[in-house]
C-alpha atoms as a PDB file:
ATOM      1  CA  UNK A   1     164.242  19.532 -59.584  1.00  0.00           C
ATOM      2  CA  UNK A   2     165.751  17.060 -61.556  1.00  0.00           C
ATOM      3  CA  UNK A   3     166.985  13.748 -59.135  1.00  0.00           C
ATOM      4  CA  UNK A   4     170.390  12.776 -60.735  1.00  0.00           C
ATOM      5  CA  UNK A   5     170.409   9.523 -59.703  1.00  0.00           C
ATOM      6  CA  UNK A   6     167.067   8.649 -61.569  1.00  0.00           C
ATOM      7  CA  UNK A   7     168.521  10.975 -64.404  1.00  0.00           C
ATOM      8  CA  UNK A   8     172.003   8.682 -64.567  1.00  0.00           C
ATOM      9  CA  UNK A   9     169.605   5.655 -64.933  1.00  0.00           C
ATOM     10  CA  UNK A  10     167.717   6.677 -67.899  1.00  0.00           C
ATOM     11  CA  UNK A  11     170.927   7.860 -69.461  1.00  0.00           C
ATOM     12  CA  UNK A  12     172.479   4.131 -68.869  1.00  0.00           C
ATOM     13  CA  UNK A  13     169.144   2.378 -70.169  1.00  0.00           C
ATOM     14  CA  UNK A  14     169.073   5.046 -72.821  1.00  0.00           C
ATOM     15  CA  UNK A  15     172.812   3.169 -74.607  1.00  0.00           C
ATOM     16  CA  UNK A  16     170.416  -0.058 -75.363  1.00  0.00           C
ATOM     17  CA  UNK A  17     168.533  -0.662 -79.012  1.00  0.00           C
ATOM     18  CA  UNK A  18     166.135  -3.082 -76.923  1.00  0.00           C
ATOM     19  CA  UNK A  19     165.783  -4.719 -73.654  1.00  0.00           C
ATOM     20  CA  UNK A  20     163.966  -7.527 -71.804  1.00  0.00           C
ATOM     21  CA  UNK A  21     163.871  -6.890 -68.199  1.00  0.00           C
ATOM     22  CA  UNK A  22     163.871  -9.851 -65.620  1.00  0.00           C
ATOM     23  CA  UNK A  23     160.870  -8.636 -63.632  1.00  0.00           C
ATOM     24  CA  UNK A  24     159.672 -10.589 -60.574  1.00  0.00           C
ATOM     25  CA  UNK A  25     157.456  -7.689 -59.298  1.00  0.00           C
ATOM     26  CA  UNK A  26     159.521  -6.799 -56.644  1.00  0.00           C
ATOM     27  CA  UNK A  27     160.996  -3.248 -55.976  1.00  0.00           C
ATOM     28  CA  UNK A  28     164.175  -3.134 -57.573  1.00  0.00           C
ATOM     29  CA  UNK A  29     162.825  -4.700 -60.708  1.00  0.00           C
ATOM     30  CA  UNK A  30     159.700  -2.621 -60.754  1.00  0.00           C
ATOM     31  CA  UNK A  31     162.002   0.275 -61.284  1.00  0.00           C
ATOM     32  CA  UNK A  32     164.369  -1.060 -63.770  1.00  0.00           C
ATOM     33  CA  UNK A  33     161.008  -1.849 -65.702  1.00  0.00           C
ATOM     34  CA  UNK A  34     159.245   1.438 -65.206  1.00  0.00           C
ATOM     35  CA  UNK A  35     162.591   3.236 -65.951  1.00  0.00           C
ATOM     36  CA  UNK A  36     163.326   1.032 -69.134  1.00  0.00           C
ATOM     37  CA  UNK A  37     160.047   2.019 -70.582  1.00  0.00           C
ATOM     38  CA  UNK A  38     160.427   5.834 -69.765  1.00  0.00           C
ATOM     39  CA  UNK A  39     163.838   5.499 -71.562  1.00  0.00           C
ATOM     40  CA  UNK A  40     162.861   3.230 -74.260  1.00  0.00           C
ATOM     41  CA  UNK A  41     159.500   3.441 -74.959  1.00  0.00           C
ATOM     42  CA  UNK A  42     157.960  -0.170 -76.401  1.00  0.00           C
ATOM     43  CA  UNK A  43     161.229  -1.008 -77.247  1.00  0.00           C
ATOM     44  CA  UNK A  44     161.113  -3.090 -73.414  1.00  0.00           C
ATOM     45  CA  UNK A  45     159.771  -6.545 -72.964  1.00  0.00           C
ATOM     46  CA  UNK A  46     159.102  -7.490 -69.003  1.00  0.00           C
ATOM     47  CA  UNK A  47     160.277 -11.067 -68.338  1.00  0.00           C
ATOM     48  CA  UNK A  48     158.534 -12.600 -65.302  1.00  0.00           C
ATOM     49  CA  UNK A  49     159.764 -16.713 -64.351  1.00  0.00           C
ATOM     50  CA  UNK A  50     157.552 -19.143 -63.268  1.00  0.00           C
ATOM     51  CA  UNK A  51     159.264 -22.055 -61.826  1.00  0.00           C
ATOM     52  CA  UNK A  52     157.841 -24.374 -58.831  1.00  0.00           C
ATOM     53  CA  UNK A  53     159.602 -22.694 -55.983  1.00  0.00           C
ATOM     54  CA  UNK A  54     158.542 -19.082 -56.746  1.00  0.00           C
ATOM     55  CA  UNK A  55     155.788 -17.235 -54.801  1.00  0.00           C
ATOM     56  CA  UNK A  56     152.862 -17.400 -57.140  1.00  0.00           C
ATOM     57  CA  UNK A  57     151.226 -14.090 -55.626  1.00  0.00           C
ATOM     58  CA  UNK A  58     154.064 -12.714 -56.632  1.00  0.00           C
ATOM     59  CA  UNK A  59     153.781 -14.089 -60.105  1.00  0.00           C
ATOM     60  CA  UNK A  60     150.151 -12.349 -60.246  1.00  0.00           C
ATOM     61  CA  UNK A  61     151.658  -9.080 -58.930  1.00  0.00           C
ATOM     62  CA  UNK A  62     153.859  -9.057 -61.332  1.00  0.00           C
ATOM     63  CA  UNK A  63     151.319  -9.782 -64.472  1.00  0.00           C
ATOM     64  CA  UNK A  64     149.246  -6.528 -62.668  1.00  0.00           C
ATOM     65  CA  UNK A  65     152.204  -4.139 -62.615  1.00  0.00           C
ATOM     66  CA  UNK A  66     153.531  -4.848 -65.764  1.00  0.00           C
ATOM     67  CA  UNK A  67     150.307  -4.270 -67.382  1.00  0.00           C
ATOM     68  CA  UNK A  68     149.656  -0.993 -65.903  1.00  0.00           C
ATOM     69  CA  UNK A  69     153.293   0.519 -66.791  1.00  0.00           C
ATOM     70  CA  UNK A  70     151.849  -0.704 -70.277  1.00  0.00           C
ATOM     71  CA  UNK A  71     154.846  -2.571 -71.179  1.00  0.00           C
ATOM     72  CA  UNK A  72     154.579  -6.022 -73.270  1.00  0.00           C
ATOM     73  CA  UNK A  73     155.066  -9.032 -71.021  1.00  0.00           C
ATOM     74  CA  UNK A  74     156.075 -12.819 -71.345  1.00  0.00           C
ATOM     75  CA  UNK A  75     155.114 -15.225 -68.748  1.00  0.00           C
ATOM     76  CA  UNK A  76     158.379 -18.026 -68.853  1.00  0.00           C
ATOM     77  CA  UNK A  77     157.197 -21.806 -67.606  1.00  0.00           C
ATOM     78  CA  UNK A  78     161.025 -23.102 -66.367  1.00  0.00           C
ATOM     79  CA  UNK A  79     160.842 -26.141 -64.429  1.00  0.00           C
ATOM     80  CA  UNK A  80     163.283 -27.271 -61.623  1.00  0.00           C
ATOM     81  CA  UNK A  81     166.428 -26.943 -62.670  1.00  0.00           C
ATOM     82  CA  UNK A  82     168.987 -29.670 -62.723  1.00  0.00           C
ATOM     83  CA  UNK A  83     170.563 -30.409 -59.335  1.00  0.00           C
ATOM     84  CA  UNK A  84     168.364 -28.244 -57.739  1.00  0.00           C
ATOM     85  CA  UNK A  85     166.409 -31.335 -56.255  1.00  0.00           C
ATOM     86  CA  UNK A  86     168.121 -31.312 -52.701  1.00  0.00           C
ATOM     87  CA  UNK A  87     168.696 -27.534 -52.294  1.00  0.00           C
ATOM     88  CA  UNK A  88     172.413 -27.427 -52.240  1.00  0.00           C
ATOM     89  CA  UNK A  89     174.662 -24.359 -51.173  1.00  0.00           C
ATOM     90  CA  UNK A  90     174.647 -23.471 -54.879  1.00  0.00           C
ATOM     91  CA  UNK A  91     171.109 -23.505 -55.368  1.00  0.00           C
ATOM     92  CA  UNK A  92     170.685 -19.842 -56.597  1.00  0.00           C
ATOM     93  CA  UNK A  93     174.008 -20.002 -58.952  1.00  0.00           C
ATOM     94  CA  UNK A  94     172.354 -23.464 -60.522  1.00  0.00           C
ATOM     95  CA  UNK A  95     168.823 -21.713 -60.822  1.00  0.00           C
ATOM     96  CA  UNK A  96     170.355 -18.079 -62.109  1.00  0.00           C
ATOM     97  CA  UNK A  97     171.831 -19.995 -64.537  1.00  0.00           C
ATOM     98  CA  UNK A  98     169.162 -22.229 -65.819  1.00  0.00           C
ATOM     99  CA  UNK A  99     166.604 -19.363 -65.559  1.00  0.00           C
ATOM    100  CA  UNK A 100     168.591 -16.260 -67.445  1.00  0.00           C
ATOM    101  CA  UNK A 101     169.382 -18.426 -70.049  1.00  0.00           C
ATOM    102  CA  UNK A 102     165.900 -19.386 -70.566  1.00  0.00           C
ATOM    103  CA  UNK A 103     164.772 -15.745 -70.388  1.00  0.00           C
ATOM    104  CA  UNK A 104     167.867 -14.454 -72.758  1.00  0.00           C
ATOM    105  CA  UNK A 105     166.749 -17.392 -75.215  1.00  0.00           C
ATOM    106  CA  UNK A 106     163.225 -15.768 -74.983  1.00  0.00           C
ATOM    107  CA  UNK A 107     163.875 -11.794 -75.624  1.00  0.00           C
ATOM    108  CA  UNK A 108     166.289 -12.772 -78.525  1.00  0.00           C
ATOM    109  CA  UNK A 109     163.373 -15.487 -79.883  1.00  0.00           C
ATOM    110  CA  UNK A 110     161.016 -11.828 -79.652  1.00  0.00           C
ATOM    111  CA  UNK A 111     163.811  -9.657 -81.083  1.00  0.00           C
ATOM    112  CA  UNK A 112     165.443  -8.027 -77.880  1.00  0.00           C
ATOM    113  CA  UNK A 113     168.898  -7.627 -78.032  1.00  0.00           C
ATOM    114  CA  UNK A 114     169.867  -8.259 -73.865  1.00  0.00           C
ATOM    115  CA  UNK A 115     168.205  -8.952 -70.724  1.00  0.00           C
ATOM    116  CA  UNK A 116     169.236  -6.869 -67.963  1.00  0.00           C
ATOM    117  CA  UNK A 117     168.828  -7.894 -64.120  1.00  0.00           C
ATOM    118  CA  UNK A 118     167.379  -5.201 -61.483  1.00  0.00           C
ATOM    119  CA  UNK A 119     170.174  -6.297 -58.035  1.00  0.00           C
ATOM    120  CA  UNK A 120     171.137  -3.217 -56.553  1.00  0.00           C
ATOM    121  CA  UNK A 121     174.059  -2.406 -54.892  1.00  0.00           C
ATOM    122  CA  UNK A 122     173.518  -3.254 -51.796  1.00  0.00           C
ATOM    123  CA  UNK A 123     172.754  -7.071 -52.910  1.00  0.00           C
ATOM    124  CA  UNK A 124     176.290  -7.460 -53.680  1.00  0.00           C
ATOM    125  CA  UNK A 125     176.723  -7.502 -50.104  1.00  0.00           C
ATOM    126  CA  UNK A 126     174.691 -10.580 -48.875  1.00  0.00           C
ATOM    127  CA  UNK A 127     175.536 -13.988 -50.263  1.00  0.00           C
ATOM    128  CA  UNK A 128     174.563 -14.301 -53.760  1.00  0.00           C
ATOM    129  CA  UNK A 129     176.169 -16.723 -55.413  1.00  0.00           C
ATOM    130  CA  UNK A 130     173.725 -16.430 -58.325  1.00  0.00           C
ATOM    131  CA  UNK A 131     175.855 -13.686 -59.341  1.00  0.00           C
ATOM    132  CA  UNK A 132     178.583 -15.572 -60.619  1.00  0.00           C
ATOM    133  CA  UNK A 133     175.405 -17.106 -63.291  1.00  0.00           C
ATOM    134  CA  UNK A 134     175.244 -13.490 -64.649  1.00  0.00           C
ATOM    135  CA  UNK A 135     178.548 -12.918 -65.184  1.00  0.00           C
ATOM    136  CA  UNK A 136     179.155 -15.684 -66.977  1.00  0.00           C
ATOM    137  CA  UNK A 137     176.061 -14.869 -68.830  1.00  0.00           C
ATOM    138  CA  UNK A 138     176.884 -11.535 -69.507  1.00  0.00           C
ATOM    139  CA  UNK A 139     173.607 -10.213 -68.231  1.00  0.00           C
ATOM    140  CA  UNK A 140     173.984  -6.391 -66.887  1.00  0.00           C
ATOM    141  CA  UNK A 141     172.123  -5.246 -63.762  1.00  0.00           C
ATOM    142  CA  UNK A 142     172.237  -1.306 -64.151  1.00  0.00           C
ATOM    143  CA  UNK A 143     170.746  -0.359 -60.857  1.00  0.00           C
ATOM    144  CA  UNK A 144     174.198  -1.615 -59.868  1.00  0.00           C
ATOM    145  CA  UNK A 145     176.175   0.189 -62.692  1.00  0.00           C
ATOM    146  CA  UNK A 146     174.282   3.138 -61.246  1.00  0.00           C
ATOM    147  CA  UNK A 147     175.365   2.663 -57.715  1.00  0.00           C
ATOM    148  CA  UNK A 148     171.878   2.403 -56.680  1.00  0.00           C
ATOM    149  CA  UNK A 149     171.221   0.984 -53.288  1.00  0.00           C
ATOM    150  CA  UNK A 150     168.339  -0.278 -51.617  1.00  0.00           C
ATOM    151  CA  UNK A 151     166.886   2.936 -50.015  1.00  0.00           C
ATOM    152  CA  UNK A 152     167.721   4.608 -53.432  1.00  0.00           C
ATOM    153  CA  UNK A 153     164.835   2.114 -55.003  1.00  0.00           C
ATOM    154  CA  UNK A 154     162.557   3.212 -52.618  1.00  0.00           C
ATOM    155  CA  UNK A 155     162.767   6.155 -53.346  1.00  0.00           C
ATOM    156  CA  UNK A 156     162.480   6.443 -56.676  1.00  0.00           C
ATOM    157  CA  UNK A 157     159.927   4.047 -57.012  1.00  0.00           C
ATOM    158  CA  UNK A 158     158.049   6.629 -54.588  1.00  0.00           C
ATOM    159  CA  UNK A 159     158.479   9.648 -56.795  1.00  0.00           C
ATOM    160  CA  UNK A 160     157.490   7.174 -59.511  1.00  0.00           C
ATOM    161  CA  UNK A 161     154.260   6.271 -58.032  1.00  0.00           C
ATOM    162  CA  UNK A 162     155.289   2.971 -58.335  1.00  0.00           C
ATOM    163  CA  UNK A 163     152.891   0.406 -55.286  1.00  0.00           C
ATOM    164  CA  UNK A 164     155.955  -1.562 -55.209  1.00  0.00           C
ATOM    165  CA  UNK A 165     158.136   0.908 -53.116  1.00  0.00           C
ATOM    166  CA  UNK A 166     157.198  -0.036 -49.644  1.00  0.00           C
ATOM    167  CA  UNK A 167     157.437  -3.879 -50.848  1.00  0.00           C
ATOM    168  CA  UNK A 168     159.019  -6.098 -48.571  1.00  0.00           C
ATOM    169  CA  UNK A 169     161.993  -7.891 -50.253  1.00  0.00           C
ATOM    170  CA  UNK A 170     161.021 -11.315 -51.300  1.00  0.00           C
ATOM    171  CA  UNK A 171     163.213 -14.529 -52.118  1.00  0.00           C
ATOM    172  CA  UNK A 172     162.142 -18.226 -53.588  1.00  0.00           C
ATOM    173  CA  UNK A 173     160.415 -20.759 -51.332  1.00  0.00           C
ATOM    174  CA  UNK A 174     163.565 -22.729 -51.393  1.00  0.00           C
ATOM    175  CA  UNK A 175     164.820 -19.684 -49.049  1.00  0.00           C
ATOM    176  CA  UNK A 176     162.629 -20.765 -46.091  1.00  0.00           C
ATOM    177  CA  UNK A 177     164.652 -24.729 -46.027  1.00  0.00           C
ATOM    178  CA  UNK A 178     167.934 -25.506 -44.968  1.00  0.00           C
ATOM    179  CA  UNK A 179     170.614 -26.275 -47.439  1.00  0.00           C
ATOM    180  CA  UNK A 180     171.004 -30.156 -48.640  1.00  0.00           C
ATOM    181  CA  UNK A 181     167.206 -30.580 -47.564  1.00  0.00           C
ATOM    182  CA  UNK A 182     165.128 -32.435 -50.179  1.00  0.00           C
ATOM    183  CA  UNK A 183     162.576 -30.366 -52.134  1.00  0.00           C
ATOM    184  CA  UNK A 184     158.882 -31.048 -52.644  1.00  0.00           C
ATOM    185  CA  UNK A 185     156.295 -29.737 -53.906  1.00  0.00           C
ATOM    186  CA  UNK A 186     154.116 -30.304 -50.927  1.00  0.00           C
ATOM    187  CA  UNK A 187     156.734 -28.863 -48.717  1.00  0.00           C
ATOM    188  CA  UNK A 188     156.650 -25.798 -50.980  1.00  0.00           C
ATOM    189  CA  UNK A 189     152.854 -25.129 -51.056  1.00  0.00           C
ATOM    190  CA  UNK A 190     152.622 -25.578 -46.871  1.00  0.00           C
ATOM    191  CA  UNK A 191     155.358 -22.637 -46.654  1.00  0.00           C
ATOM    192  CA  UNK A 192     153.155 -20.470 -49.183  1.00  0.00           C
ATOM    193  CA  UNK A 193     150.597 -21.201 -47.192  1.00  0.00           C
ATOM    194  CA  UNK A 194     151.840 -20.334 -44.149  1.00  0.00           C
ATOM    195  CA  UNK A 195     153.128 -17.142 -44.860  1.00  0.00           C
ATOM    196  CA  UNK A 196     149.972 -16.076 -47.411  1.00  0.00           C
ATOM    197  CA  UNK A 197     147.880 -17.136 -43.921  1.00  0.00           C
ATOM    198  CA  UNK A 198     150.811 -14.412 -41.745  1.00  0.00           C
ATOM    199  CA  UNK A 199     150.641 -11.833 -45.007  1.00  0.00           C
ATOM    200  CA  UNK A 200     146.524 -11.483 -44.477  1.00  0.00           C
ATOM    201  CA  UNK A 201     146.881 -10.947 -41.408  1.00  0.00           C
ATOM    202  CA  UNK A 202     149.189  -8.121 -41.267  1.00  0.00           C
ATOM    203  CA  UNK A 203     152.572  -9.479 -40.881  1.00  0.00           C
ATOM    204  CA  UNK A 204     154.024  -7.553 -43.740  1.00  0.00           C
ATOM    205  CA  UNK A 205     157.715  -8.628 -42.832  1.00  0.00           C
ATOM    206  CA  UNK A 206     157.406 -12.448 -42.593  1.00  0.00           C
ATOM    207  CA  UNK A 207     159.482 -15.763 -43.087  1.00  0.00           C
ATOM    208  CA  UNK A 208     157.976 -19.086 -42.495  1.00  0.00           C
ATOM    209  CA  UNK A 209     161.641 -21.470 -41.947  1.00  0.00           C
ATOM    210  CA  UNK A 210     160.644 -25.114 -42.958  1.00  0.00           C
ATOM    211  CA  UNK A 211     162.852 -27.496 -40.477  1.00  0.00           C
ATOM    212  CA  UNK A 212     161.526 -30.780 -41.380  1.00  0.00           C
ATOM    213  CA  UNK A 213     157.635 -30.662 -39.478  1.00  0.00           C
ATOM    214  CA  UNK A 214     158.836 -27.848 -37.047  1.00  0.00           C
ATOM    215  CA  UNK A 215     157.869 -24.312 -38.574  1.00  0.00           C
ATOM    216  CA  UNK A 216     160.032 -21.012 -37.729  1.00  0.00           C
ATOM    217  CA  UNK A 217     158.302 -17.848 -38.099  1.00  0.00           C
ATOM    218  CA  UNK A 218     160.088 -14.712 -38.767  1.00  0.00           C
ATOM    219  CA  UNK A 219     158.231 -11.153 -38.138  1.00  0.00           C
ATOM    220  CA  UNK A 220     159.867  -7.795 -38.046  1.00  0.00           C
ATOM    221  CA  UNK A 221     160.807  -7.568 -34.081  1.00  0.00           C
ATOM    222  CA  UNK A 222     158.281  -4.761 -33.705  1.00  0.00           C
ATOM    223  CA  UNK A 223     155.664  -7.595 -33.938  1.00  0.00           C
ATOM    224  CA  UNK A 224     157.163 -10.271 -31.871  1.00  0.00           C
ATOM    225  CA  UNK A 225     154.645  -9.610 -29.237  1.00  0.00           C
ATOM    226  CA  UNK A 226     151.737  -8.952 -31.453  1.00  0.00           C
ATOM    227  CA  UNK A 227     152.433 -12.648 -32.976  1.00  0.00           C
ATOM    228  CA  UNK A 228     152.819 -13.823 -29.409  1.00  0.00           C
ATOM    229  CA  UNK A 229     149.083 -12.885 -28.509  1.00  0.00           C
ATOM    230  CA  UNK A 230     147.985 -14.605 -31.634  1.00  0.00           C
ATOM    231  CA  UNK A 231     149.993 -17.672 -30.540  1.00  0.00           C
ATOM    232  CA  UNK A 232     147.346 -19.947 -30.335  1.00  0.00           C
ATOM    233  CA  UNK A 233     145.249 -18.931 -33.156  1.00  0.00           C
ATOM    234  CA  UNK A 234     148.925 -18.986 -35.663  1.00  0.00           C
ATOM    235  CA  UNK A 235     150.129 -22.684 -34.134  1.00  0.00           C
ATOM    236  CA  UNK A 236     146.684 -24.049 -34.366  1.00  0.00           C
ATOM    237  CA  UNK A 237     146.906 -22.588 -38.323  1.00  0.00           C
ATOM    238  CA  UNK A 238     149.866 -23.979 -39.388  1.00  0.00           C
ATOM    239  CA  UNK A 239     149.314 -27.196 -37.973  1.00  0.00           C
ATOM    240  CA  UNK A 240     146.240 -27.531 -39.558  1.00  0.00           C
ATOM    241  CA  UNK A 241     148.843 -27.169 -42.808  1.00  0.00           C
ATOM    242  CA  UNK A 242     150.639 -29.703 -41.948  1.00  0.00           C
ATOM    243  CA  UNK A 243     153.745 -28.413 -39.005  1.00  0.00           C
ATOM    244  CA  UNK A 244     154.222 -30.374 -36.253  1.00  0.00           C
ATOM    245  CA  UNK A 245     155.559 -27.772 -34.452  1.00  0.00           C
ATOM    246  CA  UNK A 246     155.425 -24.133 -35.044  1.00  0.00           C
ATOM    247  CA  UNK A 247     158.076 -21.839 -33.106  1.00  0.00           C
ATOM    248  CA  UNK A 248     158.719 -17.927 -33.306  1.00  0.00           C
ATOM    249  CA  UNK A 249     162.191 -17.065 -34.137  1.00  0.00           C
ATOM    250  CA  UNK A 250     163.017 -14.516 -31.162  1.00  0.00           C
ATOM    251  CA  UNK A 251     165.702 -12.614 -33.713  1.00  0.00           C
ATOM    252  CA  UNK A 252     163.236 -11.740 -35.846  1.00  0.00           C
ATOM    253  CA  UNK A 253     162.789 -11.546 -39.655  1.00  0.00           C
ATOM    254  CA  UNK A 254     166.197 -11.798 -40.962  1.00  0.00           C
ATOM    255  CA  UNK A 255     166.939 -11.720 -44.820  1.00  0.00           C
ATOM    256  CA  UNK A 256     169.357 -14.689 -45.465  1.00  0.00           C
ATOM    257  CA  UNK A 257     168.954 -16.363 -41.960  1.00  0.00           C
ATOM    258  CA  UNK A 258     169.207 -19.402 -43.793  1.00  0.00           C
ATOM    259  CA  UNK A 259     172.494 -19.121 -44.816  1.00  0.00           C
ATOM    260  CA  UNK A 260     174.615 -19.743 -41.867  1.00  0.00           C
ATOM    261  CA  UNK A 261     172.825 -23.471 -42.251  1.00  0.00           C
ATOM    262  CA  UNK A 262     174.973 -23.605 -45.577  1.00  0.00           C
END
């Protein structure tokens, strides 16, 4: 049987001449990707960033996906944005900005016409001031057009086939520092560290928060206590990174805990 939803996304992707999709390798924009290409054939160009706060696993995965769904791809250097420096309340507007434009400026440089986005509905609900970048941009995020939410994604991506439909939702490394904190690059490698060290070790759900020297780890609460009888064997880990302290958030993985500190 025919799944409508899926069906009302080709149909919207279906309207473009050619597309560049901003694809991070994450759920959402696996799908817009893998649905792009069913719709438009090799008239799709995948878009992946690479700027200094970005995961660079997820860089790789991204480079791996986007060669199996056999669609072209462009790796885009951008470096830190202006005023990004100290992390400020606006940081994802700032970086949407600086980064879409850089990616539009690609696709048209490579003869696609627009560069669509892959937030889903249920993004609109968290604080995203990035946004207000796209708007102004005029860069169209169809899953939302769609009305496709987050558990929508999943499960299309799973009818799909698609590895990235179980993946946890991932944000930059600024994500893991409060708001009006300085940035560096050290800083930025110890939290990839940190959670690449939690990732291999099962902790599919996890958020290192950088507080200065004091390190805040995040786990879905139905591994609190797993975590707990690794405690010594984690702190001695991420000290050896470089924390001072290492504490376990007793809340659990939150997406956007930082925000509050904003």
């Amino acid at each position: 049987m025919e799944d409508r939803v899926y069906a009302r996304l080709l149909e919207c992707l279906g309207k473009y001449s050619t597309v560049g999709v901003a694809f991070s390798g994450g759920a959402d924009s696996a799908l817009l990707l893998a649905a792009a290409r069913e719709a438009l054939g090799n008239r799709v160009l995948a878009l992946t960033a690479a700027a200094p706060y970005m995961v660079r696993q997820e860089i790789a995965d991204a480079l791996a996906l986007a060669t199996t769904l056999g669609v072209r791809h462009e790796l885009v250097e951008l470096p830190m944005p202006d005023g990004i420096g100290e992390n400020p309340p606006d940081r994802c507007y700032l970086c949407k900005r600086a980064l879409y434009g850089q990616l539009i400026g690609v696709a048209h440089a490579h003869g696609y016409a627009t560069v669509l986005d892959g937030s889903n509905v249920d993004d609109l609900k968290d604080y995203r001031p990035g946004q207000r970048a796209l708007d102004e941009l005029g860069v169209p995020s169809p899953l939302v057009v769609c009305g496709i939410g987050k558990a929508d994604v999943r499960r299309l991506a799973k009818n799909l086939g698609l590895p990235t439909w179980r993946k946890p939702t991932n944000t930059c490394l600024l994500t893991r520092m409060p708001f009006g904190r300085k940035v560096g690059m050290e800083t930025l490698q110890r939290i990839e560290e940190a959670e690449r060290l939690l990732l291999d070790r099962g902790y599919d759900w996890v958020r290192v928060r950088c507080h200065g020297n004091l390190a805040r780890i995040e786990v879905a609460p139905e591994l609190r206590n797993r975590l707990l009888g690794e405690a010594d064997l984690i702190a001695e880990a991420l000290e050896g990174l470089g924390f001072r302290y290492v504490t376990l958030d007793l809340r659990g993985y939150q997406l956007g805990s930082m925000n509050a500190s904003g």
